[in-house]
Protein backbone atom coordinates (compact mmCIF):
# COMPACT_ATOMS: atom_id res chain seq x y z
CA UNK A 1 -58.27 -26.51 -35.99
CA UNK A 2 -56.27 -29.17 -34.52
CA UNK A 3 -53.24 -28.66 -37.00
CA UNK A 4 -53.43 -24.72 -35.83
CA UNK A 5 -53.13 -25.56 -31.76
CA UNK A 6 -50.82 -28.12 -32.03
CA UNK A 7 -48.62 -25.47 -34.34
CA UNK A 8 -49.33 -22.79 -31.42
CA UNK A 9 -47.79 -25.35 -29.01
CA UNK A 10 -44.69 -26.14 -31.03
CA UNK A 11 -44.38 -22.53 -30.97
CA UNK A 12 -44.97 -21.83 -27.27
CA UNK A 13 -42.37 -24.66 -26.54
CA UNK A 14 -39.93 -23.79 -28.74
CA UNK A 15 -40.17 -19.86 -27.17
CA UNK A 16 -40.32 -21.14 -23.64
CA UNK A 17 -37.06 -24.10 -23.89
CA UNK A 18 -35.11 -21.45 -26.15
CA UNK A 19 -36.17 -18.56 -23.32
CA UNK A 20 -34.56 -20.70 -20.65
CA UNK A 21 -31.42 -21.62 -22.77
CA UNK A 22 -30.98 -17.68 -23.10
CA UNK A 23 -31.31 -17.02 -19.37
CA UNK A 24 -28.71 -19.90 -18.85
CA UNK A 25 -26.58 -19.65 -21.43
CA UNK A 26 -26.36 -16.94 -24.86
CA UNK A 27 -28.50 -18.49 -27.78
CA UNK A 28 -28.12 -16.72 -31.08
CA UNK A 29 -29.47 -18.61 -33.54
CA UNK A 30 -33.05 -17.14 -34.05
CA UNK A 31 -33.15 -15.13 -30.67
CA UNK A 32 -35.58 -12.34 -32.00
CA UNK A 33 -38.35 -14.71 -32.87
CA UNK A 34 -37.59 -17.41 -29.88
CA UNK A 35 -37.16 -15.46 -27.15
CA UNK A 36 -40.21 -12.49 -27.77
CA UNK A 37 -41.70 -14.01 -24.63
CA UNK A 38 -38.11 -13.91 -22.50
CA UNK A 39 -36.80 -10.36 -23.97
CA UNK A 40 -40.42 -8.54 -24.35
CA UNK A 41 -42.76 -9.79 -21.95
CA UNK A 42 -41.22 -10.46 -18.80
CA UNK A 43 -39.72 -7.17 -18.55
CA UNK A 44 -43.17 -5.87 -18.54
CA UNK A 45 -44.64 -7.70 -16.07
CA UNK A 46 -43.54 -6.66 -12.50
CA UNK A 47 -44.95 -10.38 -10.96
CA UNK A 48 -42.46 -12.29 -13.17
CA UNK A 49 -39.22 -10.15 -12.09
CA UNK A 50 -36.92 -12.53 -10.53
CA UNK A 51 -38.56 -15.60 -12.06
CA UNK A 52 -37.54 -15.58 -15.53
CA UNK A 53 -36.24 -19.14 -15.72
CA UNK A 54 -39.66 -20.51 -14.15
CA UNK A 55 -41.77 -18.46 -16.29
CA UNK A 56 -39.89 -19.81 -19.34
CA UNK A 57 -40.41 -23.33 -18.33
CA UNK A 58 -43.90 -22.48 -17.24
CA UNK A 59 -44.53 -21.71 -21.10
CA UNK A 60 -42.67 -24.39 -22.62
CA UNK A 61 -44.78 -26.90 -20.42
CA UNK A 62 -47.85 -25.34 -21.57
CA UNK A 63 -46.94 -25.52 -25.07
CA UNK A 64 -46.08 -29.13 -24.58
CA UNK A 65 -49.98 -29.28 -23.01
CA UNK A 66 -51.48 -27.61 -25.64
CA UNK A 67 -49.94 -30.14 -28.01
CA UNK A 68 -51.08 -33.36 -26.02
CA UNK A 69 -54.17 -31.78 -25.98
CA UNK A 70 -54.61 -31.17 -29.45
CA UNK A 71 -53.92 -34.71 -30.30
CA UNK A 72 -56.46 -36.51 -27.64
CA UNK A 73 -58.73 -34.32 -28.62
CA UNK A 74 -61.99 -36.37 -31.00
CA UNK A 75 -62.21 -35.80 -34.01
């Protein structure tokens, strides 16, 4: 279970730092599965409009959470 949370917040990280690279700059190189969160979800949700750079920092820090978390967390 541990291995599987700390794997969600790799993922979560990666989408959230390589969401924020796109807003700044163009990333290519694997922009379909790193930015789902930039290029599908915040267009859909009317609270993040205007925030896009905050919201994909917001989820790269949580993904960085999730995997300090995992690893304090007794065996």
């Amino acid at each position: 279970m541990r291995k599987a949370i700390q794997f969600a917040g790799v993922v979560l990280a990666l989408q959230g730092f390589s969401g924020a690279i796109d807003r700044v700059f163009v990333q290519p190189v694997m922009g379909i599965v790193l930015n789902f969160f930039n290029r599908v979800i915040i267009p859909r949700v009317d609270l993040l409009t205007g925030y896009e750079l905050f919201a994909n920092l917001a989820l790269a820090a949580l993904g960085v959470v999730l995997i300090i978390a995992a690893e304090r967390a007794p065996r």
